[in-house]
PDB file of N, CA and C in Angstrom:
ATOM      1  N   UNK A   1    -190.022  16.901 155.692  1.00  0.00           N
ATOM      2  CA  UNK A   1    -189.553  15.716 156.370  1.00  0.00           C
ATOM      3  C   UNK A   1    -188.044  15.835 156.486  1.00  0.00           C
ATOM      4  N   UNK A   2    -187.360  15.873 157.722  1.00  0.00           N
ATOM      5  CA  UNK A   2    -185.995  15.431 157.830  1.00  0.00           C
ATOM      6  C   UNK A   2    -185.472  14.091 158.413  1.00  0.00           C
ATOM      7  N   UNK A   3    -185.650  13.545 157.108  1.00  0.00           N
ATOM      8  CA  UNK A   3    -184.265  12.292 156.784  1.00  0.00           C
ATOM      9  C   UNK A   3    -183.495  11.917 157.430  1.00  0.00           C
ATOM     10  N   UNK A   4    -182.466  13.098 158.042  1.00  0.00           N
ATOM     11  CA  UNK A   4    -181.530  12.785 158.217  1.00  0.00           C
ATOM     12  C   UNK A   4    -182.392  12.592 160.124  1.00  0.00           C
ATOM     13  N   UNK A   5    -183.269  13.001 160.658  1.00  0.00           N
ATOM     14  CA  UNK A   5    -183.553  12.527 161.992  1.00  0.00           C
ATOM     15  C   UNK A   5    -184.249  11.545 162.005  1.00  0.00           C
ATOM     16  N   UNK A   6    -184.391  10.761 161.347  1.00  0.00           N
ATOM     17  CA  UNK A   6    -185.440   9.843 161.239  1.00  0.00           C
ATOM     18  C   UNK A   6    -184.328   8.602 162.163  1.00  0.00           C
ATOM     19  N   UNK A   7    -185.111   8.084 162.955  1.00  0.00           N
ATOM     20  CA  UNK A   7    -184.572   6.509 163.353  1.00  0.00           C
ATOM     21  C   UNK A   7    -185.247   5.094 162.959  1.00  0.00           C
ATOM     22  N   UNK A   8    -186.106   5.012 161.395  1.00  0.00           N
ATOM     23  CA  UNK A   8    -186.542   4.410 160.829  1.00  0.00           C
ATOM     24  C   UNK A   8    -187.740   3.405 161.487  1.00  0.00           C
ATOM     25  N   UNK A   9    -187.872   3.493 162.711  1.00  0.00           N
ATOM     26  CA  UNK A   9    -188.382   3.251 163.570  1.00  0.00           C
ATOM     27  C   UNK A   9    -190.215   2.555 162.896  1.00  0.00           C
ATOM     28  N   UNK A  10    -190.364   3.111 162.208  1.00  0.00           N
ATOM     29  CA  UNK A  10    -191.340   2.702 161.441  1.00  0.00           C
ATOM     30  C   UNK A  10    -193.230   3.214 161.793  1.00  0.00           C
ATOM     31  N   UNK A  11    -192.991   3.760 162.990  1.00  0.00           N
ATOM     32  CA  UNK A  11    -194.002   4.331 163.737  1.00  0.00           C
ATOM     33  C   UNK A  11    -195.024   4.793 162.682  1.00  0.00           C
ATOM     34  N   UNK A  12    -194.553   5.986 161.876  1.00  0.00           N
ATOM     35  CA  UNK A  12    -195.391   6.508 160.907  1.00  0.00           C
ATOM     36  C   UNK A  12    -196.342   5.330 160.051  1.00  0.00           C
ATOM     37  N   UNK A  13    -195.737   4.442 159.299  1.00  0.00           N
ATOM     38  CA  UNK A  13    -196.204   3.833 158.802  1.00  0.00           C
ATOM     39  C   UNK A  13    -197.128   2.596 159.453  1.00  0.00           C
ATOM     40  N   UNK A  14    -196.526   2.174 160.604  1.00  0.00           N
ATOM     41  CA  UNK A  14    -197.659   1.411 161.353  1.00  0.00           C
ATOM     42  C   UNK A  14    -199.172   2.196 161.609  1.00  0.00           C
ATOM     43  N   UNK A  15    -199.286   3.064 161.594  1.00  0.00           N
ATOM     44  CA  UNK A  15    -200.586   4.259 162.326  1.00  0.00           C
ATOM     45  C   UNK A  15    -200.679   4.912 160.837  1.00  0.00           C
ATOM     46  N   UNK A  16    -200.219   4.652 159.716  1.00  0.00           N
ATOM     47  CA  UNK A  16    -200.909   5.159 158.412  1.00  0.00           C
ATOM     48  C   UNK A  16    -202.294   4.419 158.238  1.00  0.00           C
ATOM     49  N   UNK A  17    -203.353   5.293 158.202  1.00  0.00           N
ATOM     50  CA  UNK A  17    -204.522   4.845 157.575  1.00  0.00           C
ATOM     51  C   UNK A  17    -204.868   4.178 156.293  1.00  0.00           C
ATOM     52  N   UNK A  18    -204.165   4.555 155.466  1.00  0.00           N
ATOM     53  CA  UNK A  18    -204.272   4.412 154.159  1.00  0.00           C
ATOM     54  C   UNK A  18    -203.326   3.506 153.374  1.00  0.00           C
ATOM     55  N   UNK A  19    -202.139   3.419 154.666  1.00  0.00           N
ATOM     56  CA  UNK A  19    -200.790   2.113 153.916  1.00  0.00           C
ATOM     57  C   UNK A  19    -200.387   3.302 153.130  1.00  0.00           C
ATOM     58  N   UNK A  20    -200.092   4.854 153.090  1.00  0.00           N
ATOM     59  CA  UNK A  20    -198.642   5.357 152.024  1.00  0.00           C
ATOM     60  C   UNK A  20    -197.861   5.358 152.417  1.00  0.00           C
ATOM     61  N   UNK A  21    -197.633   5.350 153.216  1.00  0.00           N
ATOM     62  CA  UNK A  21    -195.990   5.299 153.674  1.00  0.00           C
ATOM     63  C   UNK A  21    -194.820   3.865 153.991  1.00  0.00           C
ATOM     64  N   UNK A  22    -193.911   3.793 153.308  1.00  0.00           N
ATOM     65  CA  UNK A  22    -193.201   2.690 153.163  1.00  0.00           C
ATOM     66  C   UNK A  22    -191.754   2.619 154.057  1.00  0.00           C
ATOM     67  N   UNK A  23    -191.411   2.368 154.534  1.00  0.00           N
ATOM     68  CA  UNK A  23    -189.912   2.757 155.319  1.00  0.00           C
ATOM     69  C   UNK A  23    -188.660   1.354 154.358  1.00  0.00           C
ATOM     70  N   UNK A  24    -187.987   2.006 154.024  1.00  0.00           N
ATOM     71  CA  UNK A  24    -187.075   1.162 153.727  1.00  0.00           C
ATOM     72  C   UNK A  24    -185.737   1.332 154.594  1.00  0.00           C
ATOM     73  N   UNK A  25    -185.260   0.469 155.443  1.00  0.00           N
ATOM     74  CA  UNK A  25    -184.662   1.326 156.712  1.00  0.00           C
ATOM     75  C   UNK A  25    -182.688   0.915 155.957  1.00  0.00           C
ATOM     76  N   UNK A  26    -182.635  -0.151 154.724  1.00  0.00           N
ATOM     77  CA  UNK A  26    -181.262   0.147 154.769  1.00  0.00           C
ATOM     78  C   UNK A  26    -181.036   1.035 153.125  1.00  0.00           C
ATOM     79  N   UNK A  27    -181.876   1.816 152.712  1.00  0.00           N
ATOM     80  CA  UNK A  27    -181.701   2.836 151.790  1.00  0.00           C
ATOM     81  C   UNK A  27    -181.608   4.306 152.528  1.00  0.00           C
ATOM     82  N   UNK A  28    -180.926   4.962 152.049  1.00  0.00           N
ATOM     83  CA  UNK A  28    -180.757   6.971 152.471  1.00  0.00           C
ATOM     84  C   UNK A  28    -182.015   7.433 152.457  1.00  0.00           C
ATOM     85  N   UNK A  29    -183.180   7.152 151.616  1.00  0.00           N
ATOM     86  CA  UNK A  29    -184.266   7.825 151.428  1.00  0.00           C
ATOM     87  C   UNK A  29    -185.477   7.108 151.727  1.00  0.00           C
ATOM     88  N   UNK A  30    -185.208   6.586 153.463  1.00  0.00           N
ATOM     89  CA  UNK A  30    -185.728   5.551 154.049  1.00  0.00           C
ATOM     90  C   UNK A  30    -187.291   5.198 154.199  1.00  0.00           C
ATOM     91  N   UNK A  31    -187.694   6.721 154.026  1.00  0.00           N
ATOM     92  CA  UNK A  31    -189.270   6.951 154.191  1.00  0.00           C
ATOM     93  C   UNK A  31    -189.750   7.099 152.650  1.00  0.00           C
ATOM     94  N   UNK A  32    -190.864   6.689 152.465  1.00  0.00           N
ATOM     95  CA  UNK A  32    -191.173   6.629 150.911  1.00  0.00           C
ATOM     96  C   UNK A  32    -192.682   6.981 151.093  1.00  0.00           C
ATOM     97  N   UNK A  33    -193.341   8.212 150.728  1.00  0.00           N
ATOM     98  CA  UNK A  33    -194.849   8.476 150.849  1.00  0.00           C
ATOM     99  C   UNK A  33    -195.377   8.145 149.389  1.00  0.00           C
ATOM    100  N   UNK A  34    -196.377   7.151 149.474  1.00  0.00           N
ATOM    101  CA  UNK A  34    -197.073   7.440 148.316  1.00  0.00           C
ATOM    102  C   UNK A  34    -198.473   8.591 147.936  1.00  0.00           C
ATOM    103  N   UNK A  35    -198.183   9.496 147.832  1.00  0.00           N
ATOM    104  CA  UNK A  35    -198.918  10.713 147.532  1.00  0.00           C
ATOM    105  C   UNK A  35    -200.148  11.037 146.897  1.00  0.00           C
ATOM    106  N   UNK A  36    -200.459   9.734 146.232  1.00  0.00           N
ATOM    107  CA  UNK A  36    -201.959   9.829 145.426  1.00  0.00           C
ATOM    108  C   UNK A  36    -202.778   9.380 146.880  1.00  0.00           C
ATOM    109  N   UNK A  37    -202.021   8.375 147.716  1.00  0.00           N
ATOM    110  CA  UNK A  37    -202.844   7.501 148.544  1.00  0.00           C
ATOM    111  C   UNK A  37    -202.889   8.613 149.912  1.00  0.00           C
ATOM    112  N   UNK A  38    -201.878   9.204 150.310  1.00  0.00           N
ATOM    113  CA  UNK A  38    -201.917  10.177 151.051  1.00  0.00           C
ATOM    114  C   UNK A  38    -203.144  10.827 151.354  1.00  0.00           C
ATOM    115  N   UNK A  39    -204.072  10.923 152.261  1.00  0.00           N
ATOM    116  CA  UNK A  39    -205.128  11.554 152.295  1.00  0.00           C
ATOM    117  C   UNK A  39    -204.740  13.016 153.251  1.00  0.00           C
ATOM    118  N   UNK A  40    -203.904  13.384 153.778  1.00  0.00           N
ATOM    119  CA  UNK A  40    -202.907  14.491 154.786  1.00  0.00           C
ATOM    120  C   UNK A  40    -203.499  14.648 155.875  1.00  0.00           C
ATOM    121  N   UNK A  41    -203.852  13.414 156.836  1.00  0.00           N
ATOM    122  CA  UNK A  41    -204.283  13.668 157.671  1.00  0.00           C
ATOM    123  C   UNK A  41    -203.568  14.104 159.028  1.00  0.00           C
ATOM    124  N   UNK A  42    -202.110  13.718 158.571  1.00  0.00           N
ATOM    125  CA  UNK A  42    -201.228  14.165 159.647  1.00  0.00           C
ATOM    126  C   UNK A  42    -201.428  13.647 160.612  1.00  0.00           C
ATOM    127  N   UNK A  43    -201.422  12.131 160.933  1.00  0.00           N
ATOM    128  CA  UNK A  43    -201.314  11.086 161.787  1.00  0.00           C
ATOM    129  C   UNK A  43    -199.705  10.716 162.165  1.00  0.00           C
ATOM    130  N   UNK A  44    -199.245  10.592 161.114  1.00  0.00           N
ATOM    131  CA  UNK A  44    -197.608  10.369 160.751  1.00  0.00           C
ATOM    132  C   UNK A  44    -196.713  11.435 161.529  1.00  0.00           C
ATOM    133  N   UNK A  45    -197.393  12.472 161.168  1.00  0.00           N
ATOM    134  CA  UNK A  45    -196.250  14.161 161.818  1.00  0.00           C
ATOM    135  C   UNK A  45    -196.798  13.863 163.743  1.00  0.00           C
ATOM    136  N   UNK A  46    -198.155  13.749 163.714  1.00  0.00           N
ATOM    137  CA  UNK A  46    -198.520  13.262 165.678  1.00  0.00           C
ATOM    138  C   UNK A  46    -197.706  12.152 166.009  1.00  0.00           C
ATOM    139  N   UNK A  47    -197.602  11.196 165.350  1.00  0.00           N
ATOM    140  CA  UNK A  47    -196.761   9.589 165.739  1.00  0.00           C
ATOM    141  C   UNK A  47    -195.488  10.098 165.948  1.00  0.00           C
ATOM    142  N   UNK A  48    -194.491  10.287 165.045  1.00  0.00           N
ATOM    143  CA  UNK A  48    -193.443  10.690 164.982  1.00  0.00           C
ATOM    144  C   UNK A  48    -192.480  10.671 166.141  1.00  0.00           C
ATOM    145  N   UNK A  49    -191.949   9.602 166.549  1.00  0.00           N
ATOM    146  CA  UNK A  49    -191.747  10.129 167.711  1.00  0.00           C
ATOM    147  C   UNK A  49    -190.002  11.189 167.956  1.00  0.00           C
ATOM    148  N   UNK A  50    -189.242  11.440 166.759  1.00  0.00           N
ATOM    149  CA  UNK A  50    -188.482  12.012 166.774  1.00  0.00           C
ATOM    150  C   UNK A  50    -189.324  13.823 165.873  1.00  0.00           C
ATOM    151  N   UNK A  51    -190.174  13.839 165.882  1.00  0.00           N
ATOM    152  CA  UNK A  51    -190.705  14.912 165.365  1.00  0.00           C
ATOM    153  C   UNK A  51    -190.043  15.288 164.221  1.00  0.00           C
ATOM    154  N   UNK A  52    -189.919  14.428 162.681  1.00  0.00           N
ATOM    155  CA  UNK A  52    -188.877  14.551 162.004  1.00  0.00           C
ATOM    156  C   UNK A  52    -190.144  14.725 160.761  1.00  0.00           C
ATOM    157  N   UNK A  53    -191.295  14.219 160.843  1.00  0.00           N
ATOM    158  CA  UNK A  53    -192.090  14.597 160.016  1.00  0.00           C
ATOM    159  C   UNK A  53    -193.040  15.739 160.162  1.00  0.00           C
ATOM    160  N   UNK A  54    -193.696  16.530 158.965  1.00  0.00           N
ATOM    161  CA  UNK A  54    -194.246  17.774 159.344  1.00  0.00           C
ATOM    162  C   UNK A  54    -195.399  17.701 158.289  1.00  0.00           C
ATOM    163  N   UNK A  55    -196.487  18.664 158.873  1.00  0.00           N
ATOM    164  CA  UNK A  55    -197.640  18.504 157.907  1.00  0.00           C
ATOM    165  C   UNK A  55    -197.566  20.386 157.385  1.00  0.00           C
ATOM    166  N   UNK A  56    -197.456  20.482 156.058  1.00  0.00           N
ATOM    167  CA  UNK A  56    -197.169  21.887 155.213  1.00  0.00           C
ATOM    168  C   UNK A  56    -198.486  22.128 154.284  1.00  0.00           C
ATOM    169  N   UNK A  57    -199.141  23.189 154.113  1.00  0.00           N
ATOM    170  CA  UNK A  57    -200.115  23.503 153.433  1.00  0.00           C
ATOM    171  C   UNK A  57    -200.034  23.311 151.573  1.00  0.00           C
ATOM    172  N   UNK A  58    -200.883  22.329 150.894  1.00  0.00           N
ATOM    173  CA  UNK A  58    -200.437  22.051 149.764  1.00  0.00           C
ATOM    174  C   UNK A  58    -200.282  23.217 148.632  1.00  0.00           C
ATOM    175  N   UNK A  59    -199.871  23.388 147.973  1.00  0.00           N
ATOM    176  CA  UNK A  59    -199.823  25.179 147.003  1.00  0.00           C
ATOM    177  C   UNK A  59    -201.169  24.905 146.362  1.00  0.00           C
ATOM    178  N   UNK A  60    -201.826  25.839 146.293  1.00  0.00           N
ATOM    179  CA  UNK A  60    -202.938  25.929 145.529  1.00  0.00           C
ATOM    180  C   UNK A  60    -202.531  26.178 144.079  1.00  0.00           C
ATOM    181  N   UNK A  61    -203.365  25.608 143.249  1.00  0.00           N
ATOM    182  CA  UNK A  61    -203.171  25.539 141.837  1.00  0.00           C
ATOM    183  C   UNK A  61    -204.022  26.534 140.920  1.00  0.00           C
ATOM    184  N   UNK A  62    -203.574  27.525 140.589  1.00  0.00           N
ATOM    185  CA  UNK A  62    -204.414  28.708 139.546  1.00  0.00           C
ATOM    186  C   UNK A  62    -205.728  29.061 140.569  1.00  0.00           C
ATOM    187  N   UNK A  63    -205.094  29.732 141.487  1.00  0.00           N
ATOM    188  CA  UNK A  63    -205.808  30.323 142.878  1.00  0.00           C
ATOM    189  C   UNK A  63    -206.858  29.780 143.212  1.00  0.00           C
ATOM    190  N   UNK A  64    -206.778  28.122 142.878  1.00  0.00           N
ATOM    191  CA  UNK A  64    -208.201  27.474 143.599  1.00  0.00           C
ATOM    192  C   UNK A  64    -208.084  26.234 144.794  1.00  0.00           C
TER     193      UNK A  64
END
């Protein structure tokens, strides 16, 4: 995710399925994912309309 392109705009979080994502638009670290609730469907990175969010493959844990 880059931060610094974000126009807080709130898009992502309106079109979250699940409600993780929080925008706080007068803090630096404006976007706030909650990650348990996160299901990665990558709705948020399609919405986007500054293309500032991205969907990345999670690391697999003890090669499973």
């Amino acid at each position: 995710m880059d931060i610094s392109q974000c126009a807080r705009c709130g898009v992502c979080s309106q079109h979250c399925p699940t409600g993780a994502i929080e925008i706080r638009k007068e803090e630096e670290q404006c976007v706030l994912v909650d990650w348990y609730t996160c299901k990665g469907c990558g709705i948020c990175a399609n919405v986007c309309p500054k293309q500032c969010m991205s969907m990345i493959p999670e690391p697999k844990e003890n090669g499973y």
